[in-house]
N, C-alpha and C. Protein backbone atom coordinates (compact mmCIF):
# COMPACT_ATOMS: atom_id res chain seq x y z
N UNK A 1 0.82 -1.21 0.00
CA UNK A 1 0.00 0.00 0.00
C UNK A 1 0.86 1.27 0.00
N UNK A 2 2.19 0.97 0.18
CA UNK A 2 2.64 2.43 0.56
C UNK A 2 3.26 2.65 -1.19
N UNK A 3 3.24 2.44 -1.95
CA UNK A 3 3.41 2.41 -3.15
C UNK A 3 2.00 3.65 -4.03
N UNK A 4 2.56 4.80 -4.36
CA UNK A 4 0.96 5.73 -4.44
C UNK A 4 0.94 5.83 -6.09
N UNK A 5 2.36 5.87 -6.31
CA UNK A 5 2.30 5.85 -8.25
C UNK A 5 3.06 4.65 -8.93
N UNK A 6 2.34 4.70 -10.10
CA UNK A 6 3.06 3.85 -10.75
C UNK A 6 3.34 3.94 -12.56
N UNK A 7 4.30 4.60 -12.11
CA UNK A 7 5.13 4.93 -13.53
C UNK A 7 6.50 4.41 -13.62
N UNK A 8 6.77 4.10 -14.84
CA UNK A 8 7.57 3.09 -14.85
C UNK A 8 9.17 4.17 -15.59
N UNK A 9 9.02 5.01 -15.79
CA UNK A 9 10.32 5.43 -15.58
C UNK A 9 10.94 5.35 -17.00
N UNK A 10 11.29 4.18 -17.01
CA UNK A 10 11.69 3.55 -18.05
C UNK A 10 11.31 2.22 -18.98
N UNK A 11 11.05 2.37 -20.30
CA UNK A 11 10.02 1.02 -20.75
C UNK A 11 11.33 0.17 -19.95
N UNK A 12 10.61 -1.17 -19.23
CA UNK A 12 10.60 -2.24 -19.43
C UNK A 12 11.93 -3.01 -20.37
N UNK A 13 12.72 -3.56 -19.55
CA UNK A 13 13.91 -4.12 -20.82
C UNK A 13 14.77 -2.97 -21.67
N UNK A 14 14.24 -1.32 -21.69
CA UNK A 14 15.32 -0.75 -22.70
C UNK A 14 15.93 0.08 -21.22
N UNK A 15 16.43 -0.34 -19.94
CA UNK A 15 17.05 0.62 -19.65
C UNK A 15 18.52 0.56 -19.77
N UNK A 16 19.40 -0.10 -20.15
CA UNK A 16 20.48 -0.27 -21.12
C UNK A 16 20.62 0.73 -22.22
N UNK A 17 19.13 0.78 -23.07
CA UNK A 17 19.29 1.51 -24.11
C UNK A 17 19.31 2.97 -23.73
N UNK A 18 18.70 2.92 -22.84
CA UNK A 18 18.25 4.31 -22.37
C UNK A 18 19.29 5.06 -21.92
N UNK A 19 20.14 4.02 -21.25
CA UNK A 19 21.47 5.03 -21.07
C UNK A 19 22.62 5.67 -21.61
N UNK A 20 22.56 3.93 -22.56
CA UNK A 20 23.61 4.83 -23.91
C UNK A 20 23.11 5.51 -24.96
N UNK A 21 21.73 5.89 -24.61
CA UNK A 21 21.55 6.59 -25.85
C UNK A 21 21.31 7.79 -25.04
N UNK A 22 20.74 8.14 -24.16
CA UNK A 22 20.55 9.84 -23.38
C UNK A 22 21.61 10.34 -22.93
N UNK A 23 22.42 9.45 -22.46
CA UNK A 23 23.59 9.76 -21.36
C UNK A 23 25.09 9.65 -22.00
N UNK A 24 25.30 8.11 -22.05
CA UNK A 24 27.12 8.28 -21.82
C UNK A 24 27.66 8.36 -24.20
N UNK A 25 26.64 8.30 -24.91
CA UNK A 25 26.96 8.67 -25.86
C UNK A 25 26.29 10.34 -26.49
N UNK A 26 25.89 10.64 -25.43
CA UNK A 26 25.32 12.18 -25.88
C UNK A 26 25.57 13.29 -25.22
N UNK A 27 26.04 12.89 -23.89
CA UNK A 27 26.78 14.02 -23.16
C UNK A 27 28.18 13.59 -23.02
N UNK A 28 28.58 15.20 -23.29
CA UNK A 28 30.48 14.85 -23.50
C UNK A 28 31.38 15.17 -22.16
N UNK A 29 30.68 15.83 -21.43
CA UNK A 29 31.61 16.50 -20.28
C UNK A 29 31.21 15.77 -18.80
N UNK A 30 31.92 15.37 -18.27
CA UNK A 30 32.12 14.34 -16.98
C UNK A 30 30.68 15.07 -15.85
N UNK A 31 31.07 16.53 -16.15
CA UNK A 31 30.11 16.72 -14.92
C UNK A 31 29.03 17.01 -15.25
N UNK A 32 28.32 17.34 -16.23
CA UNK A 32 26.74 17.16 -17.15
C UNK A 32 26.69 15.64 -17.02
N UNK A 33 27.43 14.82 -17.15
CA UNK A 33 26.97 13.31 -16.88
C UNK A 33 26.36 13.11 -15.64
N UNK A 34 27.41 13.50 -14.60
CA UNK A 34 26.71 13.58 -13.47
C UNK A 34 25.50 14.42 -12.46
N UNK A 35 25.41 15.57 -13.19
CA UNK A 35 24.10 16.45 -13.10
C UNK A 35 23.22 15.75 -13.87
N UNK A 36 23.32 14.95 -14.50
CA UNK A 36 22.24 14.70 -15.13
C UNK A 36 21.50 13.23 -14.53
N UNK A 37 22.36 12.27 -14.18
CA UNK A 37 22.12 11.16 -13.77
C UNK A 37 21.43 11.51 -12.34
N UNK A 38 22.23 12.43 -11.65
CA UNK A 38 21.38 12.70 -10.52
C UNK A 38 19.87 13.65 -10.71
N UNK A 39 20.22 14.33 -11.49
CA UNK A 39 18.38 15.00 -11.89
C UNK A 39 17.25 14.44 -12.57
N UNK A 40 17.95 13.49 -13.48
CA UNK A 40 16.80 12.72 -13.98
C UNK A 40 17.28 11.06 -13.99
N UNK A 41 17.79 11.13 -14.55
CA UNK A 41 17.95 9.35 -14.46
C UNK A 41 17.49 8.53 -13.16
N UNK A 42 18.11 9.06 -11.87
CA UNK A 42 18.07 8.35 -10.70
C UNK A 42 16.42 8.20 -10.96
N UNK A 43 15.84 9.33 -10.51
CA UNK A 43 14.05 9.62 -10.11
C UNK A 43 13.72 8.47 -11.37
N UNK A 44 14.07 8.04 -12.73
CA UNK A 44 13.57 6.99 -13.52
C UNK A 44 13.93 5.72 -13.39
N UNK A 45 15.09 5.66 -13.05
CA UNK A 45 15.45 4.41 -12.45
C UNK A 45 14.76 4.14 -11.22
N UNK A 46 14.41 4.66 -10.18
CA UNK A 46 13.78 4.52 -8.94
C UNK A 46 12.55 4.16 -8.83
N UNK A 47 11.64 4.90 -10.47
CA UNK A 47 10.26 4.58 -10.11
C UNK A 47 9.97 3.04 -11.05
N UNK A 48 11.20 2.62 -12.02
CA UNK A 48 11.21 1.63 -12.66
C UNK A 48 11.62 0.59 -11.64
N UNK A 49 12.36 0.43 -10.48
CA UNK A 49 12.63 -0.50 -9.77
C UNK A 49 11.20 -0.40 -8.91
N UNK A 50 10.63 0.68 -8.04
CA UNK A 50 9.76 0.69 -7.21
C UNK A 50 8.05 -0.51 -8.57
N UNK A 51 7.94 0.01 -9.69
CA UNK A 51 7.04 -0.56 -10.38
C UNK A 51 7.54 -2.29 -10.78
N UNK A 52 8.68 -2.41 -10.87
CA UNK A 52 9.06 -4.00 -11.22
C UNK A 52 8.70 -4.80 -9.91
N UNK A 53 9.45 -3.78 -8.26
CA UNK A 53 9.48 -4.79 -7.48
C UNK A 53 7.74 -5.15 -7.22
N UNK A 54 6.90 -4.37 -6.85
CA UNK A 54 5.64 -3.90 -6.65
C UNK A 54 5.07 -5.30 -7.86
N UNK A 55 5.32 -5.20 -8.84
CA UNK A 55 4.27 -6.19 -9.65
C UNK A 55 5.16 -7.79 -9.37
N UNK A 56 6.17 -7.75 -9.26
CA UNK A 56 7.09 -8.88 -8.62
C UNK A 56 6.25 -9.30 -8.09
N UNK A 57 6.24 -8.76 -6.73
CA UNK A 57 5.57 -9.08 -5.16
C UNK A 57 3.90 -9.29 -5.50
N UNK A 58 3.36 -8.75 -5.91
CA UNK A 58 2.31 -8.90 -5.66
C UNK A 58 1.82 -10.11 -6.74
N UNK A 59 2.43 -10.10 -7.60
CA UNK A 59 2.47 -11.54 -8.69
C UNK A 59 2.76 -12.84 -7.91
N UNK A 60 3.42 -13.15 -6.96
CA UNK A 60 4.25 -13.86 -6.06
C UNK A 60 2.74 -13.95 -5.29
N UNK A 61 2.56 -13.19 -4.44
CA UNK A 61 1.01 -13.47 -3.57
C UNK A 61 0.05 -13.93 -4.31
N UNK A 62 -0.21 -13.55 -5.63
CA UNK A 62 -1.40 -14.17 -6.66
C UNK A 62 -0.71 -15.74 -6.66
N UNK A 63 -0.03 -15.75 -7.35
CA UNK A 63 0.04 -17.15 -8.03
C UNK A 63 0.01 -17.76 -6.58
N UNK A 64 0.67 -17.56 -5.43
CA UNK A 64 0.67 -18.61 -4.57
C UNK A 64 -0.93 -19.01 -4.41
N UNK A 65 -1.99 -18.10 -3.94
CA UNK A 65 -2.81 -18.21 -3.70
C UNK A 65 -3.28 -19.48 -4.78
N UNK A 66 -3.21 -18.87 -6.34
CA UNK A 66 -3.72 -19.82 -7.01
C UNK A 66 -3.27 -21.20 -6.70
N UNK A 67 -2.04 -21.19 -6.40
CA UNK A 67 -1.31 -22.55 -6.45
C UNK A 67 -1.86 -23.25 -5.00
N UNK A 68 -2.64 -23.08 -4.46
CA UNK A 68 -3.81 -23.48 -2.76
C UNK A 68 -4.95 -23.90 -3.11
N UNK A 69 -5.64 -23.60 -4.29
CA UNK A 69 -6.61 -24.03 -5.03
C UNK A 69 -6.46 -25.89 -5.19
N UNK A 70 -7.73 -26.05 -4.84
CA UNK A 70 -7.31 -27.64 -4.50
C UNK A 70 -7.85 -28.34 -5.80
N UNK A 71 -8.07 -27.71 -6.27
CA UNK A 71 -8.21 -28.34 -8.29
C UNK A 71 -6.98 -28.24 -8.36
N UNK A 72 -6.34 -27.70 -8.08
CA UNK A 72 -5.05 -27.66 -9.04
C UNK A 72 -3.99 -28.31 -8.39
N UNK A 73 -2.81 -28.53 -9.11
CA UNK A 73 -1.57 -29.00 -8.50
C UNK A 73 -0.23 -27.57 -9.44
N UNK A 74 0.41 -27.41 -7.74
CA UNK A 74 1.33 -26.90 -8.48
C UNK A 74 2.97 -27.37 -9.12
N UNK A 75 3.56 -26.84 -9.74
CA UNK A 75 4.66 -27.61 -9.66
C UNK A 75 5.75 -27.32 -8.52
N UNK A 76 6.63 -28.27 -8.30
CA UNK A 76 7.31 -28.48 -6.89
C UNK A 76 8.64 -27.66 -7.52
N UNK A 77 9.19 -27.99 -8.80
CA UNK A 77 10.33 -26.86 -9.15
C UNK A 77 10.28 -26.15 -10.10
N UNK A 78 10.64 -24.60 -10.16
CA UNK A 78 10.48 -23.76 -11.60
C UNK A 78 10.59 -25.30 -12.76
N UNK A 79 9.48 -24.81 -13.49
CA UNK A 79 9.74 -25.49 -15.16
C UNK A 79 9.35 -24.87 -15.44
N UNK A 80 10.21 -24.09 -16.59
CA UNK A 80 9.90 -23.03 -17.36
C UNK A 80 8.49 -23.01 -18.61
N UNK A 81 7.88 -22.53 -18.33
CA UNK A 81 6.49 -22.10 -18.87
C UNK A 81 5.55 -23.19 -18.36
N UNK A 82 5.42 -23.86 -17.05
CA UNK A 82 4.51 -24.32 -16.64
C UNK A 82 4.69 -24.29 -14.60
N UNK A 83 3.54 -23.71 -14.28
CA UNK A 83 3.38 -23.19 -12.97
C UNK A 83 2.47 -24.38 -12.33
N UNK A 84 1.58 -24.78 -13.01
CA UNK A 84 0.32 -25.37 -12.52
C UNK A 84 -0.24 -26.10 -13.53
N UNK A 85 -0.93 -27.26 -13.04
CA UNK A 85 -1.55 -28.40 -13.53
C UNK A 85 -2.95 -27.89 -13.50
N UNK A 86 -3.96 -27.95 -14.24
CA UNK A 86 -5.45 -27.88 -14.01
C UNK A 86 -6.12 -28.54 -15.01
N UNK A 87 -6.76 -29.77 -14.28
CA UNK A 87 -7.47 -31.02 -14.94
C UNK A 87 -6.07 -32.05 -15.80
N UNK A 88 -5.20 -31.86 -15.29
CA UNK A 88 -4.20 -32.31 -16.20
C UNK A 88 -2.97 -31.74 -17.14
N UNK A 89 -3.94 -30.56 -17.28
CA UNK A 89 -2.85 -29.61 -18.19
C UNK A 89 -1.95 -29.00 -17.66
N UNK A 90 -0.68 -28.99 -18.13
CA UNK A 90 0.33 -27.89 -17.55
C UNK A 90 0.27 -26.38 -18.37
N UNK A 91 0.02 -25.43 -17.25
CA UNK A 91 -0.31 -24.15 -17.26
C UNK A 91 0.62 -23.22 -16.96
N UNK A 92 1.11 -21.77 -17.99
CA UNK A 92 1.84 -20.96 -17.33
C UNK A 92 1.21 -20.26 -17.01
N UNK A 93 1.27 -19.67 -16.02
CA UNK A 93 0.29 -18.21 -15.02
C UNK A 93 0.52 -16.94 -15.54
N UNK A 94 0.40 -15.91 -16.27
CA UNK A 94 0.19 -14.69 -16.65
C UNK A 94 -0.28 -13.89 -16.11
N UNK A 95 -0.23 -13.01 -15.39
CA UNK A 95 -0.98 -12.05 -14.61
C UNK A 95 -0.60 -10.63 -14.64
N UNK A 96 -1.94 -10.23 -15.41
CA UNK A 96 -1.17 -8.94 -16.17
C UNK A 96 -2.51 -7.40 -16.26
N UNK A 97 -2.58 -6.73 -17.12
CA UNK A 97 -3.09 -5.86 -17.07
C UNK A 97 -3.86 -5.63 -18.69
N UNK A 98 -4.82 -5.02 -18.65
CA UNK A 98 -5.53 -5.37 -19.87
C UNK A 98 -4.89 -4.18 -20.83
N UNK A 99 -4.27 -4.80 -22.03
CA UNK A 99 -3.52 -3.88 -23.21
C UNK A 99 -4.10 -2.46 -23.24
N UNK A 100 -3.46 -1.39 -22.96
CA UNK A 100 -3.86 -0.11 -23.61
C UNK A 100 -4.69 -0.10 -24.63
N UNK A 101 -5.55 0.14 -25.13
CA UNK A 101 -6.28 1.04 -26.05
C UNK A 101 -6.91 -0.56 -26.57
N UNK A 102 -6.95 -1.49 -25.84
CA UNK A 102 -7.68 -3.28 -26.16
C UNK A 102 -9.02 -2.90 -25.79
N UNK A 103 -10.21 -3.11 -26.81
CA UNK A 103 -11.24 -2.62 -26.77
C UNK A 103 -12.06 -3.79 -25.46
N UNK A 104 -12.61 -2.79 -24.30
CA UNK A 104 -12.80 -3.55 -22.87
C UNK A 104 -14.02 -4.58 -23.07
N UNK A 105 -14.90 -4.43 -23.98
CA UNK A 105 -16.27 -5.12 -24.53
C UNK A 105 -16.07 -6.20 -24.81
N UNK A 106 -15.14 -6.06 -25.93
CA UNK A 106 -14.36 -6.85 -26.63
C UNK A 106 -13.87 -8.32 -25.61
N UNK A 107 -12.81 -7.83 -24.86
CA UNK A 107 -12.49 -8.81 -23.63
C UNK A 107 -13.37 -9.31 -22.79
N UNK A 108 -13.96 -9.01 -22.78
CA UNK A 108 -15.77 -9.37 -21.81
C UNK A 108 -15.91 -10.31 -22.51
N UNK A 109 -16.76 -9.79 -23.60
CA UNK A 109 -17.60 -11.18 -24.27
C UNK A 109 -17.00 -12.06 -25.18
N UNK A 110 -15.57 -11.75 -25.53
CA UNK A 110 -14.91 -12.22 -26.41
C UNK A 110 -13.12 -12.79 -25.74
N UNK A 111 -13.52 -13.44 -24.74
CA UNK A 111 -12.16 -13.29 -24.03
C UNK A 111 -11.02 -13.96 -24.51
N UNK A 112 -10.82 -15.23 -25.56
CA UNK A 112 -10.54 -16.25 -26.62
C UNK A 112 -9.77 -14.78 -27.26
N UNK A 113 -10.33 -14.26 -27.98
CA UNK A 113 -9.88 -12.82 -29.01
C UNK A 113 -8.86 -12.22 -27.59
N UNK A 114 -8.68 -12.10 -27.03
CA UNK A 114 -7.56 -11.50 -26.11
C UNK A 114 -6.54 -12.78 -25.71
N UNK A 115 -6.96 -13.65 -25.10
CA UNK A 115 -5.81 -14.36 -25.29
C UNK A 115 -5.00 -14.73 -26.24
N UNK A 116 -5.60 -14.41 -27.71
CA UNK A 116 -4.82 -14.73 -29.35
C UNK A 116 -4.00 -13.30 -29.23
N UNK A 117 -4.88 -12.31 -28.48
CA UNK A 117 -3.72 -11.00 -28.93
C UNK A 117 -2.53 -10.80 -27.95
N UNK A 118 -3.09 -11.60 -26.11
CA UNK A 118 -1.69 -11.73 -25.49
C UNK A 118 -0.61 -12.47 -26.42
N UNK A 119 -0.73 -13.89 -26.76
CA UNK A 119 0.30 -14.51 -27.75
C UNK A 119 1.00 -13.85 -28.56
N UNK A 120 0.29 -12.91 -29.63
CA UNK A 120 0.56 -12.55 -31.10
C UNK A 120 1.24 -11.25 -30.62
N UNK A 121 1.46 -10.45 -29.77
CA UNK A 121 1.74 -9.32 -28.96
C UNK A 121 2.75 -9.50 -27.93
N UNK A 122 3.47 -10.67 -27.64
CA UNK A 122 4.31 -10.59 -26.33
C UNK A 122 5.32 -10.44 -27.22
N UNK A 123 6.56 -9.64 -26.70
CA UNK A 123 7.76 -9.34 -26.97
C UNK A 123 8.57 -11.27 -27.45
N UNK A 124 9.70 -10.70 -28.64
CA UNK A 124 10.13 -11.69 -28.80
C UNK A 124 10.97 -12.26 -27.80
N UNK A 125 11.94 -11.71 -26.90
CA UNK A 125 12.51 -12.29 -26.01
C UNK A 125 11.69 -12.82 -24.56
N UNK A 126 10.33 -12.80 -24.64
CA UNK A 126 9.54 -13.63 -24.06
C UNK A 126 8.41 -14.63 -24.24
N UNK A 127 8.78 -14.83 -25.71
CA UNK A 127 8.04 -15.49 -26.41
C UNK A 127 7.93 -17.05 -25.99
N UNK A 128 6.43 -16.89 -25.78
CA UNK A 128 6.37 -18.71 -25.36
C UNK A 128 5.29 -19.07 -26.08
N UNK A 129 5.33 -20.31 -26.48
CA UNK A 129 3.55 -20.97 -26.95
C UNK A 129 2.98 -21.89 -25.97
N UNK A 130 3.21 -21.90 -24.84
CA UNK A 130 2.56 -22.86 -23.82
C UNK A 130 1.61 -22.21 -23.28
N UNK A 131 0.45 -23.79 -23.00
CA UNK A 131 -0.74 -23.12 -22.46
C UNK A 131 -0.80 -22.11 -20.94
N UNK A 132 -0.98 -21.05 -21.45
CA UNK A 132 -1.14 -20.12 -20.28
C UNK A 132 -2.69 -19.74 -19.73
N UNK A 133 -2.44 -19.28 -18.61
CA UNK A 133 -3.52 -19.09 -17.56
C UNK A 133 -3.12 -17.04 -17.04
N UNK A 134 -4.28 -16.44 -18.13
CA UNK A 134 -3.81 -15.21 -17.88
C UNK A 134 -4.98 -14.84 -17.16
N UNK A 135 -4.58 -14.03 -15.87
CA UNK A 135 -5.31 -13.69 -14.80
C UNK A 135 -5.15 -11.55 -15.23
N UNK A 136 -6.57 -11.24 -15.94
CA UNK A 136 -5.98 -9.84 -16.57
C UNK A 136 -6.72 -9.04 -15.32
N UNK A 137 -6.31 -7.94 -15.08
CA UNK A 137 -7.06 -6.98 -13.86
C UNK A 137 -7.12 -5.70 -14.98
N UNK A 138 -8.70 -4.96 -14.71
CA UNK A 138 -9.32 -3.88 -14.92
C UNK A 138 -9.62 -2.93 -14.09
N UNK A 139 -9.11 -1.82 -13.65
CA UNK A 139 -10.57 -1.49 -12.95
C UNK A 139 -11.10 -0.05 -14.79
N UNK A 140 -11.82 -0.48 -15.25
CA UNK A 140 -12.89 -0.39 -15.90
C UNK A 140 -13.31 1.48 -16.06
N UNK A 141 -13.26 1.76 -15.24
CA UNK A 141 -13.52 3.57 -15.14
C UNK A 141 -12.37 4.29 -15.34
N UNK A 142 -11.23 3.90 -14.67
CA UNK A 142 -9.67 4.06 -14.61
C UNK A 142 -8.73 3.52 -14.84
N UNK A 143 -8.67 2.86 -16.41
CA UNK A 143 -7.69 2.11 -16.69
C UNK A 143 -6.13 1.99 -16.40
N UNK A 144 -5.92 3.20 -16.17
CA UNK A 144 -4.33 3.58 -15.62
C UNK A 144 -4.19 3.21 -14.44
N UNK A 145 -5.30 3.01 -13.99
CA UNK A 145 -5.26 2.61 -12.04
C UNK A 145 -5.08 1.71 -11.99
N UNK A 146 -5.47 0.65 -12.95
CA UNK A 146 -5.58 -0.70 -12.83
C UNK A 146 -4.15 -1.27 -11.89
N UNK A 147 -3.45 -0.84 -11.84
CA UNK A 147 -2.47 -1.35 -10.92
C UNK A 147 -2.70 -1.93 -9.66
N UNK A 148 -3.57 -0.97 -9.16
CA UNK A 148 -4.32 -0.13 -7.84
C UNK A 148 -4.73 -1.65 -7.77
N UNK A 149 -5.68 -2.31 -8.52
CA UNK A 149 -6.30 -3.67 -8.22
C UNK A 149 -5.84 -4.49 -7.90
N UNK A 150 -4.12 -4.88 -8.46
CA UNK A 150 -3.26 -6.38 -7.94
C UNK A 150 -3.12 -6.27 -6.58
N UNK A 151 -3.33 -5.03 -5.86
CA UNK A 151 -2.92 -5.28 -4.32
C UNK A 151 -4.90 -5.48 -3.23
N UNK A 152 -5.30 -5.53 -4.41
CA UNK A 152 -6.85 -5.59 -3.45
C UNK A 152 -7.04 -7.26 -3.41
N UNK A 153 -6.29 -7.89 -2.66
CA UNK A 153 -6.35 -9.34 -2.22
C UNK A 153 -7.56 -10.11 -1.99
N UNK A 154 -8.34 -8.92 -1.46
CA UNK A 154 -9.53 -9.69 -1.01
C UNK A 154 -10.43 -10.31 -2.12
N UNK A 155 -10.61 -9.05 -3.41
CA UNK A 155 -11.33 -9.02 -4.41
C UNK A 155 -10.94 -10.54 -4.78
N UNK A 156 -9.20 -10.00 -5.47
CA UNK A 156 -8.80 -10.93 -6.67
C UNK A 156 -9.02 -12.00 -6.12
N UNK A 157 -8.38 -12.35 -4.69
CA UNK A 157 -8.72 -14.09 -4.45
C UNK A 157 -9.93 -14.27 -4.29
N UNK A 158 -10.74 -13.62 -3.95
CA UNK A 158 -12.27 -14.42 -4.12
C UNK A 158 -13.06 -14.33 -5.40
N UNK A 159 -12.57 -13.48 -6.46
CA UNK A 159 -12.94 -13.83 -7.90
C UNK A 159 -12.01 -15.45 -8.72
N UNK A 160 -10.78 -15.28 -8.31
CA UNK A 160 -9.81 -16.62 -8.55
C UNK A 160 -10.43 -17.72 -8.34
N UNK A 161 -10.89 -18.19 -6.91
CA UNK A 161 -11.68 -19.18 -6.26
C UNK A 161 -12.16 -19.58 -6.81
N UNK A 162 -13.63 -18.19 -7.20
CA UNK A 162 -14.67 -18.24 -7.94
C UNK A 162 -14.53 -19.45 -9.18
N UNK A 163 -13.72 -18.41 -9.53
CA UNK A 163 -13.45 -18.97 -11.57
C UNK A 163 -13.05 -20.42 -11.17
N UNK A 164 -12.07 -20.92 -10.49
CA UNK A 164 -11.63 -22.18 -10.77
C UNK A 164 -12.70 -23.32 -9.85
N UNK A 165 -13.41 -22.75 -8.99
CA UNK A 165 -14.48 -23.34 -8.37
C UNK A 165 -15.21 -23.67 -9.50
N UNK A 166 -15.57 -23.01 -10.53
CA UNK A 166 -16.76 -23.21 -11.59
C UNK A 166 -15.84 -24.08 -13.21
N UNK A 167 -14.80 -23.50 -13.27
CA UNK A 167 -14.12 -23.85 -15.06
C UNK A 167 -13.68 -25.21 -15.18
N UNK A 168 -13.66 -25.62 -16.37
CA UNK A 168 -12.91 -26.92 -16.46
C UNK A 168 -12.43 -26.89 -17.96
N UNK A 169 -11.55 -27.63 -18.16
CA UNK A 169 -10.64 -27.30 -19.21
C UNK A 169 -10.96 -28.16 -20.44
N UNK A 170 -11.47 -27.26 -21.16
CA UNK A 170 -12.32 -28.48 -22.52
C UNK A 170 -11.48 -27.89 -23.58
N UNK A 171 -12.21 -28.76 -24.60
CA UNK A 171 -11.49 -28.33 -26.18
C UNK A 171 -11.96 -26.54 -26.77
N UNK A 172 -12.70 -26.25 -26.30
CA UNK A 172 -13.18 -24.69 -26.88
C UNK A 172 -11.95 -23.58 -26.24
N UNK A 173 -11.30 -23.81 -25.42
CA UNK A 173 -9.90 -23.34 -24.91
C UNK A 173 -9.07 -23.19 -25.65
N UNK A 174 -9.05 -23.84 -26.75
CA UNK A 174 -7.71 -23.96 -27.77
C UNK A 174 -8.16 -22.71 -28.65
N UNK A 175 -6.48 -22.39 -28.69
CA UNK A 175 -6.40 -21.17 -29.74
C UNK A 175 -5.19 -20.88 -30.40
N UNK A 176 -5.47 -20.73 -31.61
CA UNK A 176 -4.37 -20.78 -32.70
C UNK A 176 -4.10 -19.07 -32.89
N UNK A 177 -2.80 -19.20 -32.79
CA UNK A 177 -2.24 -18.16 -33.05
C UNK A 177 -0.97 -17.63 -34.45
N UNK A 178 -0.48 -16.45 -34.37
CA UNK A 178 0.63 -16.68 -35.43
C UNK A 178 1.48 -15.60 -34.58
N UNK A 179 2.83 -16.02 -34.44
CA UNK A 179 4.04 -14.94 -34.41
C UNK A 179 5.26 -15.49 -35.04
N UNK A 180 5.84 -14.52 -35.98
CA UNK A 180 6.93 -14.60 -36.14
C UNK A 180 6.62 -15.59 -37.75
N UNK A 181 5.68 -15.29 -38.03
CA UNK A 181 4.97 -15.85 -39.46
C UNK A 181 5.30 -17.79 -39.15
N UNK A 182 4.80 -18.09 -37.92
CA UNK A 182 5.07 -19.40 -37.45
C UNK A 182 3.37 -19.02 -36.90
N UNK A 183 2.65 -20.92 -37.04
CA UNK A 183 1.29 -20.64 -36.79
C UNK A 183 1.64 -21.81 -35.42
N UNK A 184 0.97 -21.66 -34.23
CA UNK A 184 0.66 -22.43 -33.20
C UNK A 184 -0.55 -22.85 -32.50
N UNK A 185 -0.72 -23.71 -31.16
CA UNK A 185 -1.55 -24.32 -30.94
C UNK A 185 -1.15 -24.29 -29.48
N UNK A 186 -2.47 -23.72 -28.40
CA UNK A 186 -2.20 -23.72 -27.36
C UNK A 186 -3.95 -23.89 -26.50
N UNK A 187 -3.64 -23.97 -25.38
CA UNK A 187 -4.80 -24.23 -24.62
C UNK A 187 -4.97 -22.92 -23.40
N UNK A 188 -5.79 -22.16 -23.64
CA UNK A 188 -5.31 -20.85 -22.90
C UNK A 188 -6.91 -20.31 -22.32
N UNK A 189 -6.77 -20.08 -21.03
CA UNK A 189 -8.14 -19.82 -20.19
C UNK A 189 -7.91 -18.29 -19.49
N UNK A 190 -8.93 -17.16 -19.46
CA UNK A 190 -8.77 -15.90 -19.12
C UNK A 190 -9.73 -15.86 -18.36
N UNK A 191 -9.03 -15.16 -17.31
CA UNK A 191 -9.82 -14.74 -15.84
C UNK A 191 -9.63 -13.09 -16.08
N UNK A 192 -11.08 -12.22 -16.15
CA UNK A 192 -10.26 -11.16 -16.48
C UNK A 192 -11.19 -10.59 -15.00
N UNK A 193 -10.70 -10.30 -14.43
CA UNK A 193 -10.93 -9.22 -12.73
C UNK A 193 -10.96 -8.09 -13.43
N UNK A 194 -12.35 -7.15 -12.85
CA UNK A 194 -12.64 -6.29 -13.43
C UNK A 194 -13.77 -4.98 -12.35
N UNK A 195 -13.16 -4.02 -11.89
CA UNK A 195 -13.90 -2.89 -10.92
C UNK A 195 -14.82 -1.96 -11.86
C-alpha cells in the first residue's frame, strides 16, 4: 500500500538503451553526466525498480494463492512455462493488465480474441507458446489505475476461487495463433478481474 504511483520510468527491458543513448553517448563532459544522472535518471530508475518490485511481489502473492486451489496442483520446481496443472494440463500463469487502447467489450464477451492478442503481442525475447492461464485486472472507469487492483487481495482471491471453483478445461480453450509468421496451438483460459 505504501506504493501511491506507478510509472515506470523507463520502458521495461530498454534501460540499457536508455542510457547509452541519453547519457554516456550524448553528453560529452564528466560533470553534465553527473548532473544529469542525478536530476533525472536516478528519479527513472527509482520509479522503474519501485514498479518492477511492486508487480514482482504482488504476482508472487497471486500465483501462490492460485497454487492453494485444491483443483489444481502446483509444480514443486520452476519449469519453465509451466506453474500449474489444471485437470491435467500444464499451465503458465500470466498475470497482467488489460492492453492499452484493447477494446474492454471486446475482452468481456470475447475473451478467446484477447488471449490470441496476449500470444501474437508478447515481446520476442519472451516469447512462449505454452498453455497459459492469464489472470488480466481492470478497474474499468480508470484504466491507468488498474495497478491499484493487484494489491486488493480480497477481491482478486475471491474472484480466482470463484473462476476455478466453476471452469474446467475443454477443447473450446484452444487457440491458434501466429508470431513470427510461425502458426501455433495452445490451450489458454482468461480470468479477467474487473472494478
Amino acid at each position: 500500500m505504501k506504493v501511491k504511483t506507478f510509472s515506470w520510468g523507463v520502458v521495461q527491458g530498454q534501460l540499457d538503451q536508455k542510457i547509452q543513448t541519453e547519457y554516456v553517448r550524448r553528453i560529452v563532459r564528466y560533470d553534465d553526466l553527473i548532473n544529469n544522472v542525478k536530476a533525472r535518471l536516478h528519479d527513472d530508475v527509482t520509479s522503474y525498480v519501485i514498479c518492477t518490485w511492486y508487480n514482482h511481489w504482488t504476482t508472487v502473492l497471486i500465483e501462490e494463492h492460485i497454487s492453494k486451489h485444491p483443483k489444481l496442483i502446483p509444480t514443486l520446481k520452476n519449469i519453465k512455462g509451466v506453474d500449474i496443472f489444471v485437470d491435467g494440463q500444464p499451465f503458465d500463469l500470466k498475470t497482467t493488465y488489460l492492453p492499452r487502447d484493447y477494446d474492454v467489450k471486446d475482452a468481456v464477451e470475447n475473451p478467446k480474441n484477447l488471449a490470441i492478442w496476449m500470444y501474437e503481442n508478447q515481446g520476442a525475447q519472451r516469447f512462449g507458446s505454452d498453455n497459459r492461464l492469464f489472470v488480466v485486472l481492470l478497474d474499468a472507469k480508470n484504466p491507468e489505475k488498474s495497478w491499484k487492483l493487484k494489491r486488493n487481495f480480497n477481491l482478486v482471491f475471491s474472484k480466482i476461487d470463484e473462476f476455478f471453483n466453476k471452469e474446467k478445461i475443454s477443447t473450446d480453450d484452444e487457440v491458434v495463433f501466429s508470431f513470427a509468421r510461425k502458426t501455433y496451438t495452445a490451450v489458454s483460459k482468461m480470468l479477467l478481474i474487473s472494478i
